[in-house]
Protein backbone atom coordinates (compact mmCIF):
# COMPACT_ATOMS: atom_id res chain seq x y z
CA UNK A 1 22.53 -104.87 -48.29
CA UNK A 2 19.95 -102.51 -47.00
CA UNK A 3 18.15 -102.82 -43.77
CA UNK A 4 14.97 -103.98 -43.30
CA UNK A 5 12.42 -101.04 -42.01
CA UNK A 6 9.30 -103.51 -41.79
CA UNK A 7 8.96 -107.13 -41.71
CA UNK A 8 5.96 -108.23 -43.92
CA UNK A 9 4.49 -110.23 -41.20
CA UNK A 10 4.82 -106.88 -38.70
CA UNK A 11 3.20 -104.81 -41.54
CA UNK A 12 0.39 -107.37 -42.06
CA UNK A 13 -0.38 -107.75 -38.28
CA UNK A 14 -0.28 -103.62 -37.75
CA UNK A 15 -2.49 -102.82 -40.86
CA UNK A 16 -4.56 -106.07 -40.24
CA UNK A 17 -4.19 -106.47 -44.39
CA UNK A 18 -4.58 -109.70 -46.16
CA UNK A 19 -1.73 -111.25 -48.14
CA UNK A 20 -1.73 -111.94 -52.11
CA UNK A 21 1.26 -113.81 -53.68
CA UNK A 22 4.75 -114.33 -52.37
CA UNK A 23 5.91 -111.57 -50.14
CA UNK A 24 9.72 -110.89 -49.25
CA UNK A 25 11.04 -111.17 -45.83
CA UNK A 26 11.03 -107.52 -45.43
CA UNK A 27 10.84 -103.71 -47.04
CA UNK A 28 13.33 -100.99 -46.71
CA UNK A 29 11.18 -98.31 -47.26
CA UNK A 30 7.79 -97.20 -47.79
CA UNK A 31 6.72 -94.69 -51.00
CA UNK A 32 3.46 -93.21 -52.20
CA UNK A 33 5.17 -92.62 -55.43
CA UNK A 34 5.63 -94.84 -58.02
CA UNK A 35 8.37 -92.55 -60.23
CA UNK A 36 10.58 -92.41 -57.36
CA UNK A 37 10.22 -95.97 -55.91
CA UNK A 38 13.24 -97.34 -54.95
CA UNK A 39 13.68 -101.16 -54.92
CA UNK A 40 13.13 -103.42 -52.41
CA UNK A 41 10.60 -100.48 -50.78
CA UNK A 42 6.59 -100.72 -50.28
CA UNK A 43 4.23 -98.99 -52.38
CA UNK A 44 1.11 -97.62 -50.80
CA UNK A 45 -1.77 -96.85 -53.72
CA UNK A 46 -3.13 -93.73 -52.18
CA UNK A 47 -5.89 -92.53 -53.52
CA UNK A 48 -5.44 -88.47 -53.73
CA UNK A 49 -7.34 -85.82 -54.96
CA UNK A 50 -5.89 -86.11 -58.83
CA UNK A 51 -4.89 -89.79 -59.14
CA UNK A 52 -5.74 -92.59 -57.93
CA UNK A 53 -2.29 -94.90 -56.65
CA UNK A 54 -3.88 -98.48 -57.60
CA UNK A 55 -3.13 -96.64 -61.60
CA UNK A 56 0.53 -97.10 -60.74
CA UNK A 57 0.84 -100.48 -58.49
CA UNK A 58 2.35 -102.37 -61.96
CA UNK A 59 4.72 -99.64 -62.70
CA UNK A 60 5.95 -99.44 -59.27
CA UNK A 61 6.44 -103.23 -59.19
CA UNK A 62 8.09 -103.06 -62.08
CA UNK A 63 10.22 -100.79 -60.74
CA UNK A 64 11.72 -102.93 -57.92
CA UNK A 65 8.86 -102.43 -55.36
CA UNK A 66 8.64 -104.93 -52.55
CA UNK A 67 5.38 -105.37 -52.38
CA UNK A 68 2.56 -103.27 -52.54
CA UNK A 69 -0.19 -101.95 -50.00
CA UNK A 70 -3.70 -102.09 -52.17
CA UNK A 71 -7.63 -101.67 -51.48
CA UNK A 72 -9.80 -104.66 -50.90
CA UNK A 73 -12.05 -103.37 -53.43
CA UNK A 74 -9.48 -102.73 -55.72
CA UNK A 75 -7.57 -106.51 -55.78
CA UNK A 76 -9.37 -107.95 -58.83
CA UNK A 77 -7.47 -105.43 -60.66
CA UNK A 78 -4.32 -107.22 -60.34
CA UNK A 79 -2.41 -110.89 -60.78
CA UNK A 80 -3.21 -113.39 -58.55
CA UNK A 81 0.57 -113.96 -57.96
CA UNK A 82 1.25 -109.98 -57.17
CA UNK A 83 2.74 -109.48 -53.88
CA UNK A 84 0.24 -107.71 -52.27
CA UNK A 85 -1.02 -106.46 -48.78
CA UNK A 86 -4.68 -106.04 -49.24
CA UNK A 87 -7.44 -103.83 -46.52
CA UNK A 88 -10.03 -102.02 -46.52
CA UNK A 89 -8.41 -98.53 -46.87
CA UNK A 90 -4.87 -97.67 -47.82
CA UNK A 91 -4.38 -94.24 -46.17
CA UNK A 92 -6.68 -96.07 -42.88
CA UNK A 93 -3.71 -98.78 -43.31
CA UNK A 94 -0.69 -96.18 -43.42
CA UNK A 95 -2.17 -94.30 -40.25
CA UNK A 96 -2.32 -97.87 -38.60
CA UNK A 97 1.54 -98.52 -39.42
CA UNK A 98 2.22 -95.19 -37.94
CA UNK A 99 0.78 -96.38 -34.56
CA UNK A 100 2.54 -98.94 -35.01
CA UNK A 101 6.01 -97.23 -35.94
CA UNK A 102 5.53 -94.88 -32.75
CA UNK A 103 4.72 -97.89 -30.40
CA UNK A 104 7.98 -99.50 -30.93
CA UNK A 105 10.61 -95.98 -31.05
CA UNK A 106 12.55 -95.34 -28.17
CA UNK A 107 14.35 -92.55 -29.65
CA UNK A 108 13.49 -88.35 -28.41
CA UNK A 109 10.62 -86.55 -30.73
CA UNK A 110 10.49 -83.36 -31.28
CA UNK A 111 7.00 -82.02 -33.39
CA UNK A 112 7.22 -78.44 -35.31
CA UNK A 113 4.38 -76.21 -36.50
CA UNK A 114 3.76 -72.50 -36.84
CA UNK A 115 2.56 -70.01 -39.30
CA UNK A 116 6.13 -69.80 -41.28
CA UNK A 117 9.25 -71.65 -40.57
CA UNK A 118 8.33 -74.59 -39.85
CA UNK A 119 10.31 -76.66 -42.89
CA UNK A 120 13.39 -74.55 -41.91
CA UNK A 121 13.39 -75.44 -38.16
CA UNK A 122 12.41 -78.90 -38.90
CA UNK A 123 15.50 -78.84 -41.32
CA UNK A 124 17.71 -76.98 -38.87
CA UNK A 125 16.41 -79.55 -35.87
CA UNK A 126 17.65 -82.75 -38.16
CA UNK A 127 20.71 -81.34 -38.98
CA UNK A 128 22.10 -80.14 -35.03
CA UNK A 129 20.47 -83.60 -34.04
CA UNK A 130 21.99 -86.24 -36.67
CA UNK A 131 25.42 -84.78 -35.78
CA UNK A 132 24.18 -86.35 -32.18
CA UNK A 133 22.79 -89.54 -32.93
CA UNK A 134 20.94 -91.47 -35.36
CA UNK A 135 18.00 -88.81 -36.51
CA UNK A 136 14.76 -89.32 -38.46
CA UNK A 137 13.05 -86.65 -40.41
CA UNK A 138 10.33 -85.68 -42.02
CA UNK A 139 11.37 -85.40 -45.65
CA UNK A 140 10.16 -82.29 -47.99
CA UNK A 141 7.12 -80.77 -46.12
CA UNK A 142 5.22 -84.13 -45.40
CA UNK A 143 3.03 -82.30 -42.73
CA UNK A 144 -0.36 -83.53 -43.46
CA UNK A 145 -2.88 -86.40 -43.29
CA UNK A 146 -0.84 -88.19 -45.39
CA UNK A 147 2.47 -86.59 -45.20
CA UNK A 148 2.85 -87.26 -41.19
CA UNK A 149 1.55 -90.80 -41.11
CA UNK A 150 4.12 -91.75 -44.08
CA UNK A 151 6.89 -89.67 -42.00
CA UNK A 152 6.36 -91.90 -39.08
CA UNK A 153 5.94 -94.81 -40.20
CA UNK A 154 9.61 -94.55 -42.58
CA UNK A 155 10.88 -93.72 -38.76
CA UNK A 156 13.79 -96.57 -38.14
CA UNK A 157 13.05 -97.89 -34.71
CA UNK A 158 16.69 -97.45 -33.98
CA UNK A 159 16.35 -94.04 -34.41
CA UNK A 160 17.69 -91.55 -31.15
CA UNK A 161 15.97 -88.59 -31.99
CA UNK A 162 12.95 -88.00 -34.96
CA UNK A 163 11.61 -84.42 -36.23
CA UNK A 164 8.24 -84.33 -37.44
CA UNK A 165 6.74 -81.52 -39.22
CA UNK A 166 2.58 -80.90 -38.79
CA UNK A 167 0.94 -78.38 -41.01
CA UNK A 168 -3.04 -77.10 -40.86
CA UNK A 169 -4.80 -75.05 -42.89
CA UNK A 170 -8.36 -75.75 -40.86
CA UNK A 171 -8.80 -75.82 -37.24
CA UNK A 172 -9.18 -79.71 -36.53
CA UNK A 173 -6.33 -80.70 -38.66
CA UNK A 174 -3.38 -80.62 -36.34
CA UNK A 175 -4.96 -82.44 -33.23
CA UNK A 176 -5.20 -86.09 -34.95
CA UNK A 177 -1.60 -85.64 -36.12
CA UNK A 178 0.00 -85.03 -33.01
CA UNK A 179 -1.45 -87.70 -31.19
CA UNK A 180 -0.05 -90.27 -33.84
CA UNK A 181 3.20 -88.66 -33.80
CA UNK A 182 2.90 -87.77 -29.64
CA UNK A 183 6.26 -86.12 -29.16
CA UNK A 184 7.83 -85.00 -26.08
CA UNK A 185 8.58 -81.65 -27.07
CA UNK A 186 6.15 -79.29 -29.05
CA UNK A 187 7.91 -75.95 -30.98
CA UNK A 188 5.11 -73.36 -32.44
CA UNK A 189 7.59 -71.16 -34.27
CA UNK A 190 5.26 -67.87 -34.53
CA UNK A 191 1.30 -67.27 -35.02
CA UNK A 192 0.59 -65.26 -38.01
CA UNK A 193 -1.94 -63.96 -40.63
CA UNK A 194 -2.36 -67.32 -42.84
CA UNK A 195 -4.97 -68.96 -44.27
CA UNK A 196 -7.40 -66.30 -42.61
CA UNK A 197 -9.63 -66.90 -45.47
CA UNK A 198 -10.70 -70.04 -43.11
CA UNK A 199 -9.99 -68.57 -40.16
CA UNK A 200 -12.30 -65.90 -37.55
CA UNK A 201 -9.18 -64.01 -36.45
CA UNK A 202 -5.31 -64.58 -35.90
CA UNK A 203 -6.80 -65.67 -32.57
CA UNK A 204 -8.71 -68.72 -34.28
CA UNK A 205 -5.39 -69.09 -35.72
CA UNK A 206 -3.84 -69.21 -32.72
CA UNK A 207 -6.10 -71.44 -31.32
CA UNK A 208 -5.67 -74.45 -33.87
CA UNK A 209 -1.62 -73.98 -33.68
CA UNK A 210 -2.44 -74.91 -29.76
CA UNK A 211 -3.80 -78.57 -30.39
CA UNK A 212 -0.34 -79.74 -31.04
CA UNK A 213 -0.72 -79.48 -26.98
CA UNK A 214 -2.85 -82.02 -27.13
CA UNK A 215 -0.62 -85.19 -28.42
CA UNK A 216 2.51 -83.98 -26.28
CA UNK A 217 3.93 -87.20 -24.12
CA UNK A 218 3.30 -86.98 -19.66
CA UNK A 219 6.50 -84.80 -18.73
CA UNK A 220 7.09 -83.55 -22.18
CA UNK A 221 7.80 -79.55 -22.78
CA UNK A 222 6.52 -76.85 -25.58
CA UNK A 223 9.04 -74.09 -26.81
CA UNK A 224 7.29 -70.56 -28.05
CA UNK A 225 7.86 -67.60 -29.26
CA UNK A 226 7.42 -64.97 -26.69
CA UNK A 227 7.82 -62.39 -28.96
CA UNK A 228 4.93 -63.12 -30.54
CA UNK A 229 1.44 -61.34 -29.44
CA UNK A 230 -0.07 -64.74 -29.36
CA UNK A 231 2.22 -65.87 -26.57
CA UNK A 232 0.25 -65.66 -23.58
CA UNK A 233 -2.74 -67.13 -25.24
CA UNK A 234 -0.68 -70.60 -26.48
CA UNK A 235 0.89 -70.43 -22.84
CA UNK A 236 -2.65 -70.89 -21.66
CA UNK A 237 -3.61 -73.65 -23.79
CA UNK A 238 -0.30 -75.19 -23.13
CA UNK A 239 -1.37 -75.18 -19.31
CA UNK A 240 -4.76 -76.19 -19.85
CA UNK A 241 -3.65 -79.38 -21.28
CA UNK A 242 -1.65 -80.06 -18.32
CA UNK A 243 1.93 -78.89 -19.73
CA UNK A 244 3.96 -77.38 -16.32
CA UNK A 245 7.33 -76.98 -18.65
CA UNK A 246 6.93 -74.18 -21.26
CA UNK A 247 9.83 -72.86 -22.80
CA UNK A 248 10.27 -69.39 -24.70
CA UNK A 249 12.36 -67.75 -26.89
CA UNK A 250 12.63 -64.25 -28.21
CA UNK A 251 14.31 -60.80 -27.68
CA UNK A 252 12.21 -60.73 -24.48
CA UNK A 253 14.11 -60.02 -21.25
CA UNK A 254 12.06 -62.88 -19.91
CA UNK A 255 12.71 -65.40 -22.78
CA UNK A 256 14.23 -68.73 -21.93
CA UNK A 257 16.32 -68.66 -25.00
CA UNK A 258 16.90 -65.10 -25.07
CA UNK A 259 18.66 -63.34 -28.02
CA UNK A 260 21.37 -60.91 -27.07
CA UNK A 261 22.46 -59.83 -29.83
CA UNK A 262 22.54 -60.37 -33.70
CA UNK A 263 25.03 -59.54 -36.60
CA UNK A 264 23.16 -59.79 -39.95
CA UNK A 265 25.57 -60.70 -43.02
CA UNK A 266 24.51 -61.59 -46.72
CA UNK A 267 24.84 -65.57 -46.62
CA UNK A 268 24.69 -66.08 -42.73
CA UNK A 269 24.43 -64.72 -39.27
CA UNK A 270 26.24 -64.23 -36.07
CA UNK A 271 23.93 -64.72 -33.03
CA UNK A 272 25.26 -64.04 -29.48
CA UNK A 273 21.97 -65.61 -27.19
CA UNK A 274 21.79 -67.28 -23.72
CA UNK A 275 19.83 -70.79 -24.03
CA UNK A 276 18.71 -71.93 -21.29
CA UNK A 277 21.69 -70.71 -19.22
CA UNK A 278 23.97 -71.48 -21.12
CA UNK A 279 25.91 -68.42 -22.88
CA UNK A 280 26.60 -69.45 -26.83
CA UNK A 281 27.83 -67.27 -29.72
CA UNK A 282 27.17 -69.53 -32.76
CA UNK A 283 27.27 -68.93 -36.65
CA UNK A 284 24.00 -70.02 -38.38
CA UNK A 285 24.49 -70.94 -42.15
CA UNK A 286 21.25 -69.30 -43.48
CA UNK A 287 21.23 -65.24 -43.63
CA UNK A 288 17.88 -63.67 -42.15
CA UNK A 289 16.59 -62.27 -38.86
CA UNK A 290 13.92 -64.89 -38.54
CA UNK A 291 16.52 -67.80 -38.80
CA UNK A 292 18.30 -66.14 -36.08
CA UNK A 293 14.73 -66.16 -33.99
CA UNK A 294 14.01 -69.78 -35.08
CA UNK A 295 17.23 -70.68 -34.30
CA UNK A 296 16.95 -70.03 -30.75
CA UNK A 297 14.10 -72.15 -30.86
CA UNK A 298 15.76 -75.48 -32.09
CA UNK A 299 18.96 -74.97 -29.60
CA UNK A 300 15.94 -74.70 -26.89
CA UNK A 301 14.02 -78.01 -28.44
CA UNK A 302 17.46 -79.87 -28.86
CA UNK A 303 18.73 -79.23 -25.51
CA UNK A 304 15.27 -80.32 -24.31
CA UNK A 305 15.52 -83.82 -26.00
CA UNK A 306 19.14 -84.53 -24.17
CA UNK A 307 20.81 -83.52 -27.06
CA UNK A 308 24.78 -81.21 -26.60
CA UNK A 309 23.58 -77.81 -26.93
CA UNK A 310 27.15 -76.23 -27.30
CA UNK A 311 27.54 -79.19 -30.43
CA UNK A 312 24.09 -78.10 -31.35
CA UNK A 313 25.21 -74.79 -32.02
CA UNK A 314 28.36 -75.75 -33.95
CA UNK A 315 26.24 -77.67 -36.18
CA UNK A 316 23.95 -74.50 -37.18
CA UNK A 317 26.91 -72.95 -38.91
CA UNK A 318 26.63 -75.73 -41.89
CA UNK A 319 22.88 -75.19 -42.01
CA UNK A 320 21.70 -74.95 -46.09
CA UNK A 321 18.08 -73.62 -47.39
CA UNK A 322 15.62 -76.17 -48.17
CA UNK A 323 14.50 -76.40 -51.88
CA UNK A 324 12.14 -73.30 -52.55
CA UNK A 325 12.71 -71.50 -49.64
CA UNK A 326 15.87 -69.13 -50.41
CA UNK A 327 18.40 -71.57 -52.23
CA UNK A 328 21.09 -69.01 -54.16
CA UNK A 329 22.43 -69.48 -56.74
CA UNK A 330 24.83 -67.84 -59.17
CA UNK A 331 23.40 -67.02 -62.15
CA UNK A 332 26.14 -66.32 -65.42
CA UNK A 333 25.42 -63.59 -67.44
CA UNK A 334 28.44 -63.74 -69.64
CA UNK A 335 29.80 -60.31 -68.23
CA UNK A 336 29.25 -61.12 -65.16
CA UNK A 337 26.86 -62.83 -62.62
CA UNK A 338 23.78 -62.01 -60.44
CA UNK A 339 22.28 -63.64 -57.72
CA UNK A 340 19.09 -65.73 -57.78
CA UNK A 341 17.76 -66.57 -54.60
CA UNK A 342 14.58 -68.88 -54.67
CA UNK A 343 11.50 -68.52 -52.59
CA UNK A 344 8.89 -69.95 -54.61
CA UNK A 345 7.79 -72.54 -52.87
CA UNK A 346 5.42 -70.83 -50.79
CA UNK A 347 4.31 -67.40 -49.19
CA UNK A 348 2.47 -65.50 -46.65
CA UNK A 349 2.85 -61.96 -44.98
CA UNK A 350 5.25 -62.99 -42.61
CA UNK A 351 7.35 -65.07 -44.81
CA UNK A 352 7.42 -62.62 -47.33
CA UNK A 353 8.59 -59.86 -45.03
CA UNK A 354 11.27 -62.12 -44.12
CA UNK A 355 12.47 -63.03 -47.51
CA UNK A 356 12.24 -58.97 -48.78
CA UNK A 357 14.82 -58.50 -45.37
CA UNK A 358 16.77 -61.46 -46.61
CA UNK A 359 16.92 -59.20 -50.23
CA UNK A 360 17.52 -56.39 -48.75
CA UNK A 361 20.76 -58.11 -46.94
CA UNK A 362 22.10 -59.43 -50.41
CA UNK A 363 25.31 -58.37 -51.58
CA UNK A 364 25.18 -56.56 -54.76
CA UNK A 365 27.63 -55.61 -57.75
CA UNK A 366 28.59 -51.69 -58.35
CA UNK A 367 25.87 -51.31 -60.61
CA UNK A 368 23.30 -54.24 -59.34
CA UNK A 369 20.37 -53.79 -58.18
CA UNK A 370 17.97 -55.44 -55.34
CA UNK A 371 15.03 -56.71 -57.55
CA UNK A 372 11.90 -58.22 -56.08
CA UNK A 373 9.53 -60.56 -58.26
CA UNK A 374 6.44 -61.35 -56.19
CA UNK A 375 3.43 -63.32 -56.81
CA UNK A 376 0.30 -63.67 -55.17
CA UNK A 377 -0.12 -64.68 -51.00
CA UNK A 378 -2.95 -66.82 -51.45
CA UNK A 379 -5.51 -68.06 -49.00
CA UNK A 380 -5.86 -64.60 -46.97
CA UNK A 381 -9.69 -63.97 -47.33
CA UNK A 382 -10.82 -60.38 -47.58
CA UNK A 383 -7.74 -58.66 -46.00
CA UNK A 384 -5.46 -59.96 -48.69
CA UNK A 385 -5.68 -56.56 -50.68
CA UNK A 386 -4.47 -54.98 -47.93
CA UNK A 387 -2.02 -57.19 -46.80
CA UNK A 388 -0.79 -56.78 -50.58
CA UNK A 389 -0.74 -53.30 -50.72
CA UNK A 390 1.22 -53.76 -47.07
CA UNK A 391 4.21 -54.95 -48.90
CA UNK A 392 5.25 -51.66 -49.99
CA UNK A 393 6.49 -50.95 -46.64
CA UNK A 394 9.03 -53.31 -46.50
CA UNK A 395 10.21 -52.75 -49.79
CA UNK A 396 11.29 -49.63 -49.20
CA UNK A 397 12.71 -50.43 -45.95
CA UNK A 398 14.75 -52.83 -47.19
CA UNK A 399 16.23 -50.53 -50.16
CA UNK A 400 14.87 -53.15 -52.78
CA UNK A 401 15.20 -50.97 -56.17
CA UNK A 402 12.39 -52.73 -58.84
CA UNK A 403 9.70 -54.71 -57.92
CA UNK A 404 7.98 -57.23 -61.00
CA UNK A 405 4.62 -58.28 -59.87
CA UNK A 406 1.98 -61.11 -60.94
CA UNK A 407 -1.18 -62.15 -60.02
CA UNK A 408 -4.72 -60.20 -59.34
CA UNK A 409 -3.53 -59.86 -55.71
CA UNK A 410 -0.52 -58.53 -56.05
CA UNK A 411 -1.79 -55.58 -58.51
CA UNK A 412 -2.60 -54.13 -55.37
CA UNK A 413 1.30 -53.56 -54.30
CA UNK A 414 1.88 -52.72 -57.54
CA UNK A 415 -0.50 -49.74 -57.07
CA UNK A 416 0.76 -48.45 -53.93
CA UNK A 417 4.73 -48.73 -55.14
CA UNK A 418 6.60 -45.70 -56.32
CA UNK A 419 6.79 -45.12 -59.94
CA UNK A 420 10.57 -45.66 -59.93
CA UNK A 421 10.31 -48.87 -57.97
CA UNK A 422 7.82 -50.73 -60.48
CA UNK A 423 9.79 -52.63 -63.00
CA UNK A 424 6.68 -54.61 -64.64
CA UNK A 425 3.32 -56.20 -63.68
CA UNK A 426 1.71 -59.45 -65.92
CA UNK A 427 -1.74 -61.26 -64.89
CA UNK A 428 0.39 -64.41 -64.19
CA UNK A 429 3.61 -65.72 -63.73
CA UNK A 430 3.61 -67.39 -67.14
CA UNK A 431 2.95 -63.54 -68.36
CA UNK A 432 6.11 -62.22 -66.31
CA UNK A 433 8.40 -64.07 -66.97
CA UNK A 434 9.86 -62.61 -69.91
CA UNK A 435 9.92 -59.16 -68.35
CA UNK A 436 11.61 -60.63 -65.43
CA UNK A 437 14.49 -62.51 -67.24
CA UNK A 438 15.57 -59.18 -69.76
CA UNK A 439 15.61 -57.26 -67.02
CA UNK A 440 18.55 -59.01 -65.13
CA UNK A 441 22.19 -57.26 -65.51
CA UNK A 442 25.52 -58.11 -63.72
CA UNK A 443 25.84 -57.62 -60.24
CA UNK A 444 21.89 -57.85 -59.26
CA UNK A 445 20.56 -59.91 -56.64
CA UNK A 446 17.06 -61.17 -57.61
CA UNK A 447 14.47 -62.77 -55.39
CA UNK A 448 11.64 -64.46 -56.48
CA UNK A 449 8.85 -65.51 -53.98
CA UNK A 450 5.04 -66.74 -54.02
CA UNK A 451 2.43 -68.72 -52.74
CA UNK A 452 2.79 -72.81 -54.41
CA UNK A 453 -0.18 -71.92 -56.28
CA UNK A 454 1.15 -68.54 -57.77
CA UNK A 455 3.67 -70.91 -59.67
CA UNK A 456 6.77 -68.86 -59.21
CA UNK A 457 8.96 -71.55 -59.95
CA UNK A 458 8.15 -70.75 -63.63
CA UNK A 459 10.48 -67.08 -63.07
CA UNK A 460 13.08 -69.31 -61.25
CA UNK A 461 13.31 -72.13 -64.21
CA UNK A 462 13.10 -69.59 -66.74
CA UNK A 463 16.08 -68.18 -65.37
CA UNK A 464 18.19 -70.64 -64.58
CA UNK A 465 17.65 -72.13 -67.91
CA UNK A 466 18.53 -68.04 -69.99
CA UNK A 467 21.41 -68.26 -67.68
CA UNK A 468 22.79 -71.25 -66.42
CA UNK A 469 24.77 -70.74 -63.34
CA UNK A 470 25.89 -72.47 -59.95
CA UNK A 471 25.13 -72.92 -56.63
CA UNK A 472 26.44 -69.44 -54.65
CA UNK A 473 28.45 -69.70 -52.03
CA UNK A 474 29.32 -66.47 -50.07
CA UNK A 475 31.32 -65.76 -47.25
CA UNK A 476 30.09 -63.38 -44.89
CA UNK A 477 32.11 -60.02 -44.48
């Protein structure tokens, strides 16, 4: 039988909601999606930008929801005998739970944001911590003003230990969050050039990154990047808001969590670092200089929260991508096999330098090749042309050999590559991606990578469907 995460008569009393029909004793879950419901859970009719939730309360029922979690002005649309908890907003009555949810944990909470990694570290964070105690995570990247409430308030009350991730795209958006989720450590992973086309300056940037300050607990700690040329300005917002321990991490002689030294390998890495005083040589299960970096940051924020930093580092060697963000996999050819690794869920500058390193890294057949399919870095105002045209940089530092490009934006990489490096440029994915799957051969490594709304998943499905494959599994050399 599964366990009870609410009582009806707690959520009732938290949300203040009115009751409708007969409710059960209890939910053991909470969803804001009515396809993936699973029974016995609560369904919260959020209204979002495309769809409205109270659309889907009867198929969600129907599905083996609980109960559900409606509008006032929205009841009449529904049986009398419908098990229903009924107030005045729904997303107003998920933020209340959430209060709620954080008023009764005991357990350690750690909150992650930054310009790129935060899903990984979040990721990495859950797994070195569940291997320590019962650990509650944010699933996916549920990191906004619906995505943290709904985090926290799924958080089991028995949990030891909870990872939240908080995401911004607008100065403003990050303080609210943090002081539901109030955590008593605080990791900003790096400060970089994203979504500048709402932002002054990386310093603005820099600057809204910082309120996650604002919700950390009396006594509690932040953990940044001292690497990063933002450094000394979140160290001074992290002092202003009365925060004495500040923890960094870097290649910095004066890091905290210092790196010593790394050993970069196709599918992983080998990172010799001292953390906090303590002298560790761990494996981490992810290839790529930045999880190295971002590594050093979760041993930092676990050892912080009480948890076994020599277990914590054990644990990083069975680390796995999340979905989107370089998952490999072994695509058959029939001759032979390439490599697909997926980064389409999202991209910036940063990330995409990262992920072009990450290429560059891949093991390759005797005739593969190192082949690059990029799509457009969204949300970069007016210096996105030349942070485009930037790109070609790393390409050739990382010995990628073609490079298939979509998208208005990236046309402007495409015009500063090497003829011999340009293996075809459509106006959209949709356009590319028949150029992109006939020009895979045997013993390539492929990586495809783009902002969400560049729609790069279209390249990855397309080839995974032309050549159906598994999951790839290497072992370093």
């Amino acid at each position: 039988m599964s366990t009870i995460l609410w009582t009806s008569d707690a959520m009732a009393k938290a949300m203040r909601a009115a009751t409708q029909g007969v409710l059960p004793e209890g939910v053991t879950g909470l969803s804001i999606d009515s396809r993936t419901i699973g029974r016995g859970e609560a369904y919260f009719a959020i209204k979002g930008e495309v769809h409205d939730g109270h659309s889907f309360v009867e198929a969600a029922l129907k599905a083996g929801a609980a109960l559900a979690v409606v509008a006032a002005a929205q009841r009449d649309r529904f049986p009398s005998d419908a098990p229903l908890l009924v107030v005045d907003d729904v997303l107003a009555g998920l933020v209340e739970l959430a209060h709620a949810s954080r008023a009764r944990l005991g357990a350690q909470i750690v909150a992650v944001t930054g310009s790129v990694g935060k899903t990984s570290t979040k990721e990495a964070l859950r797994r070195v911590l569940a291997a320590q105690g019962e650990t509650h995570a944010s699933t996916a990247s549920f990191n906004n003003h619906w995505g943290v409430p709904l985090s926290l308030a799924r958080c089991p009350a028995t949990a030891r230990f909870a990872v939240f991730e908080i995401g911004m795209n607008h100065a403003g958006e990050i303080a609210p969050l943090v002081k539901m989720v109030r955590p008593h450590v605080a990791i900003i992973t790096t400060v970089e050039p994203v979504h500048l086309e709402f932002f002054s300056g990386i310093e603005a940037i820099a600057d809204a990154k910082a309120e996650i300050f604002s919700g950390v607990e009396p006594g509690g700690a932040v953990v940044l990047n001292r690497d990063n040329a933002q450094f000394t300005r979140l160290q001074k917002h992290a002092r202003k808001a009365g925060i004495s321990r500040i923890v960094s991490f870097g290649t910095n002689k004066g890091s905290d969590a210092r790196l010593i030294d790394l050993s970069l390998h196709a599918t992983c890495s080998a990172v010799h670092a001292d953390i906090l005083d303590h002298d560790i040589t761990y494996k981490i299960g992810m290839p790529g200089r930045h999880m190295a970096m971002n590594s050093l940051a979760v041993l930092a924020g676990a050892s912080l929260l009480g948890a076994d930093i020599a277990r914590a580092a054990l644990s990083l060697s069975q680390l796995e991508a999340p979905s989107g963000r370089g998952v490999r996999r072994a695509l058959d050819l029939g001759l032979g096999e390439a490599t697909l690794i997926d980064e389409s869920y999202n991209a910036n500058p940063a990330s995409m330098g990262a992920a072009l390193n990450v290429l560059g890294q891949a093991r390759i057949g005797p005739h593969g090749r190192r082949i690059a399919v990029l799509g457009d870095m969204l949300e970069l105002g007016p210096t996105g042309p030349a942070l485009h045209r930037g790109l070609a940089e790393a390409v050739t530092a990382n010995r990628i050999d073609l490079v298939y490009c979509c998208g208005p934006l990236m046309r402007n990489l495409w015009d500063a590559l090497s003829s011999g490096k340009r293996g075809g440029y459509a106006e959209s994915s949709a356009a590319l991606e028949a150029q992109a799957v006939a020009a895979i051969r045997a013993g390539d490594a492929i990586m495809v990578k783009g902002s969400l709304g560049s729609k790069m998943k279209v390249i990855v499905s397309a080839l995974e469907r032309r050549f159906p494959g598994k999951a790839a599994h290497e072992e370093a050399v």
